[in-house]
Protein backbone atom coordinates (compact mmCIF):
# COMPACT_ATOMS: atom_id res chain seq x y z
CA UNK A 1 0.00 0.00 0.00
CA UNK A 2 2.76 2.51 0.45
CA UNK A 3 4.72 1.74 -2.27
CA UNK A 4 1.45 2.91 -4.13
CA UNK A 5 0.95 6.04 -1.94
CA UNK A 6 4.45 6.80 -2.19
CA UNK A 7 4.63 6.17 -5.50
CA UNK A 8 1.89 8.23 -6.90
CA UNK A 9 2.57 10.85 -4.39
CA UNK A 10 6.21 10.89 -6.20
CA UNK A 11 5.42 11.18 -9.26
CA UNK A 12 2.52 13.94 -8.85
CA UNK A 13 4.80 16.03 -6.76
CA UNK A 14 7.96 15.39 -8.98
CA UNK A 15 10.29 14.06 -5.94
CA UNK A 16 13.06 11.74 -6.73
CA UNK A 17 13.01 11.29 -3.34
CA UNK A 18 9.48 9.88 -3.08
CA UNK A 19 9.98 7.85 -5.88
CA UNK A 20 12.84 6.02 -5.09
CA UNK A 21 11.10 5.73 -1.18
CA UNK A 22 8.33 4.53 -3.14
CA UNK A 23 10.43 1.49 -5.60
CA UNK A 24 12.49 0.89 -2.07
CA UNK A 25 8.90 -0.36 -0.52
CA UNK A 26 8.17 -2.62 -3.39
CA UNK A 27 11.46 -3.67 -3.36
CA UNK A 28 11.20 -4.35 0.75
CA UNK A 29 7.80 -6.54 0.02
CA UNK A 30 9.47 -8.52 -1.77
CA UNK A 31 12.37 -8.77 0.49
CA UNK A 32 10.54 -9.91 2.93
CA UNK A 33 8.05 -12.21 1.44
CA UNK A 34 11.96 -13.90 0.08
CA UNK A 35 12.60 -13.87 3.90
CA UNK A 36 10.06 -15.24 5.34
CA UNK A 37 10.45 -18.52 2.31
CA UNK A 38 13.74 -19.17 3.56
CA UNK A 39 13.44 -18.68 7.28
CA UNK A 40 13.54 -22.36 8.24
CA UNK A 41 15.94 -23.09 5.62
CA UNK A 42 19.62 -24.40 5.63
CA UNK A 43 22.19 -21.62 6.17
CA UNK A 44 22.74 -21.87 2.26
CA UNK A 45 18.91 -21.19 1.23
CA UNK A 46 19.27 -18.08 3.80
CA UNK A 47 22.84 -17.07 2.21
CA UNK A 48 21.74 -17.08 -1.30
CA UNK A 49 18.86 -15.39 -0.30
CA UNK A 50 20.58 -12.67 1.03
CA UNK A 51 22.89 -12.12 -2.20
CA UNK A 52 19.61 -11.81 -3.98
CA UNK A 53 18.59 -8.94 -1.72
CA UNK A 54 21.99 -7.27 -1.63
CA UNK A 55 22.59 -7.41 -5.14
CA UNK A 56 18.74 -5.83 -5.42
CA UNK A 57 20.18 -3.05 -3.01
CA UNK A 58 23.14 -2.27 -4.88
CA UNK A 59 20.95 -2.66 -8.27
CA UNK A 60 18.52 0.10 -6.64
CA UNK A 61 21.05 2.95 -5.35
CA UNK A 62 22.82 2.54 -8.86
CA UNK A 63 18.94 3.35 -10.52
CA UNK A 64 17.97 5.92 -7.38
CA UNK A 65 21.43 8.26 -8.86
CA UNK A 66 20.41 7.71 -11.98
CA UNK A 67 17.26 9.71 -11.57
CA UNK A 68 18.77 12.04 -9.53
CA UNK A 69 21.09 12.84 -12.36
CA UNK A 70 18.23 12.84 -14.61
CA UNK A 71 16.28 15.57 -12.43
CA UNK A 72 19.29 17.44 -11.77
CA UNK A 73 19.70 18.17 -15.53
CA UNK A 74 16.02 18.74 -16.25
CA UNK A 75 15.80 21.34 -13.02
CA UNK A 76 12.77 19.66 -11.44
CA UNK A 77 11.58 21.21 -8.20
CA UNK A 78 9.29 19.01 -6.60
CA UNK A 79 5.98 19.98 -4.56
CA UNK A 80 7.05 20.27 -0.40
CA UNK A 81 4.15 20.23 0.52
CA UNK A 82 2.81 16.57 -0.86
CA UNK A 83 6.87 15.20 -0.23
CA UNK A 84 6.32 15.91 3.52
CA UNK A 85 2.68 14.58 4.12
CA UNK A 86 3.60 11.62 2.35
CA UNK A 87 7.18 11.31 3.62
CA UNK A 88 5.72 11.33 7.01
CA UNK A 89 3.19 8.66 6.38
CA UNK A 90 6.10 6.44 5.42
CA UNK A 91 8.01 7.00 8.05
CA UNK A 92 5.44 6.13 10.12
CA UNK A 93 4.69 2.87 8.48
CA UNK A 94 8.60 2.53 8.66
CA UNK A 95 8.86 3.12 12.30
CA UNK A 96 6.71 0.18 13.19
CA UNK A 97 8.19 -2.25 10.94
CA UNK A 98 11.46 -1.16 12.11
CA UNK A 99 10.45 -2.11 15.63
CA UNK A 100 9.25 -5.58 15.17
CA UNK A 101 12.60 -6.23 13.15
CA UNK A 102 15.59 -4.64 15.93
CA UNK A 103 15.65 -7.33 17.96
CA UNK A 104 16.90 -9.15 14.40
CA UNK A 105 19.66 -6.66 13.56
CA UNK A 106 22.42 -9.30 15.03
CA UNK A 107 21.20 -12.45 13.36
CA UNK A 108 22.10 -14.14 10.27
CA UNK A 109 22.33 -12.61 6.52
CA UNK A 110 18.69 -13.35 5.80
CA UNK A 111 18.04 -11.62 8.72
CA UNK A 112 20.45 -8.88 9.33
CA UNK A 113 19.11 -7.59 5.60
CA UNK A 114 15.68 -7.02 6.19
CA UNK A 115 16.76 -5.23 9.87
CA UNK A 116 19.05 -3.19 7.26
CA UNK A 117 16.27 -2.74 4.91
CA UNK A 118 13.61 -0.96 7.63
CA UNK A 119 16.28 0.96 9.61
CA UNK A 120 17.54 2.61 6.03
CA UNK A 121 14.15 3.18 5.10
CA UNK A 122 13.22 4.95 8.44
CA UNK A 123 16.29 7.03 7.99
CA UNK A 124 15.03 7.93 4.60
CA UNK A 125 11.98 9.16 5.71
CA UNK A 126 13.50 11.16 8.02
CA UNK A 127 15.93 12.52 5.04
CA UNK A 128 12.80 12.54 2.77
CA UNK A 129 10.84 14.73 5.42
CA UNK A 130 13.90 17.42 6.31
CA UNK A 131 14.40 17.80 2.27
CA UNK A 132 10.69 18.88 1.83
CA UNK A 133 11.60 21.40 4.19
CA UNK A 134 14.21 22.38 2.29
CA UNK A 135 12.69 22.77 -1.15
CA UNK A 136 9.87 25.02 0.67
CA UNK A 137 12.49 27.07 1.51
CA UNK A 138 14.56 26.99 -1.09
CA UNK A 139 11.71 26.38 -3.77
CA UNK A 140 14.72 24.31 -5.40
CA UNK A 141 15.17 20.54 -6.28
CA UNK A 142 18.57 20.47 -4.57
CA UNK A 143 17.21 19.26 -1.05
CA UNK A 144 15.23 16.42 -2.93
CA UNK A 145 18.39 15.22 -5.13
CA UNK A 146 20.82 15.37 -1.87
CA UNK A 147 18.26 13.29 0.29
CA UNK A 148 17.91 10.82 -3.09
CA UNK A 149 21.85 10.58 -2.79
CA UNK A 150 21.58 9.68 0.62
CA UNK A 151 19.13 7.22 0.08
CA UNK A 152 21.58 5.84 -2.85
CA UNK A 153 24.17 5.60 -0.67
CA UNK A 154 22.26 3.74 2.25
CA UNK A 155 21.70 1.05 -0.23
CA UNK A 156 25.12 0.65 -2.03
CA UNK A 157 26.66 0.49 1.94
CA UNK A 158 23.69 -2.09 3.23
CA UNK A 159 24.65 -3.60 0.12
CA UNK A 160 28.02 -4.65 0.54
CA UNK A 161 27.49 -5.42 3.92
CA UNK A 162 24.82 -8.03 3.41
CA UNK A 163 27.08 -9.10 0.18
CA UNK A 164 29.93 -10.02 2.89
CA UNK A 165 27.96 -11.31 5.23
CA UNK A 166 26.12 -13.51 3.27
CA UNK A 167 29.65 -14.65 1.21
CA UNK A 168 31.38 -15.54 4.05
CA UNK A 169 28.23 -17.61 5.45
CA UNK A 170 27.54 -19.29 2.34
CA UNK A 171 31.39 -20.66 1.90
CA UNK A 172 30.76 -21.58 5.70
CA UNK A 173 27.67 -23.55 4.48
CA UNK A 174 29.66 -25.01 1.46
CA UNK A 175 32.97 -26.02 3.74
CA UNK A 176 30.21 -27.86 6.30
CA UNK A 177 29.12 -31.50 6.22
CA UNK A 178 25.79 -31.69 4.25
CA UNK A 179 22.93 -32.49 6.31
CA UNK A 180 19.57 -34.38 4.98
CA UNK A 181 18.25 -31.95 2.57
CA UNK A 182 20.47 -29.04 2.81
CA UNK A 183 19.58 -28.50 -0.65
């Protein structure tokens, strides 16, 4: 549902910012829904899991600069107003799955990715909320293409760290003993 919100509310108000909030939701449902397949799974369902994810993060702050760049050159300035009603909403949303995931933040690759996931998305919103201040009172697109920068970067770093993570525990799972369908 927010990924819709967010999404429309992105577009409509021209906010790089909202839109790549917006793809980062879809992109989390789907995370999760991968999650929750591979919970009870051997270490190397979980690990490859977890590369699919990463790689999806990395994949997504590549695309999130590429639209920046892309409304950097056309000059958009996006509408404040709908960016921080809607930014607001999602942090809200983002907030509570955030707290059902912390107490995951330590666990395995599977797991330490989707804590990643809702805690960058939380600070987004945060990011996403202080920008539409910004263009209000700068009635410029700069605030909207730093915080989509930002959000880039979040990704590319959880990226990499879920990448290692989940590297290190799949050649852990490779190096074990197979047990009885550890396929």
């Amino acid at each position: 549902a927010m990924f819709l919100i967010e999404g429309t509310g992105g577009l409509l108000s021209r906010s790089v910012a909202l839109q790549a909030d917006a793809i980062d939701f879809l992109g989390d449902s789907a995370a999760y829904a991968m999650s929750l397949y591979v919970l009870s799974r051997s270490l190397r369902w979980r690990a490859g899991a977890a590369i699919v994810k990463g790689t999806a993060m990395g994949l997504f702050g590549a695309g999130v600069l590429a639209n920046a760049a892309y409304h950097v050159a056309m000059g958009t300035v996006p509408d404040a107003l709908t960016m921080g009603g809607i930014g607001t909403l999602a942090l809200l949303a983002n907030l509570a799955c955030a707290g059902l995931l912390v107490r995951y933040r330590g666990g395995d690759a599977n797991r330490r990715s989707i804590w990643l996931c809702s805690r960058n998305d939380a600070i987004g919103n945060v990011a996403v909320v202080i920008a539409a201040s910004g263009v209000f009172a700068s009635a410029s697109g700069w605030p909207d293409v730093a915080v989509a920068g930002v959000l880039a970067t979040l990704a590319i770093s959880a990226c990499w760290q879920v990448l290692n993570q989940a590297l290190g525990e799949l050649r852990t799972a490779r190096a074990a003993v197979p047990a009885a369908g550890d396929d």
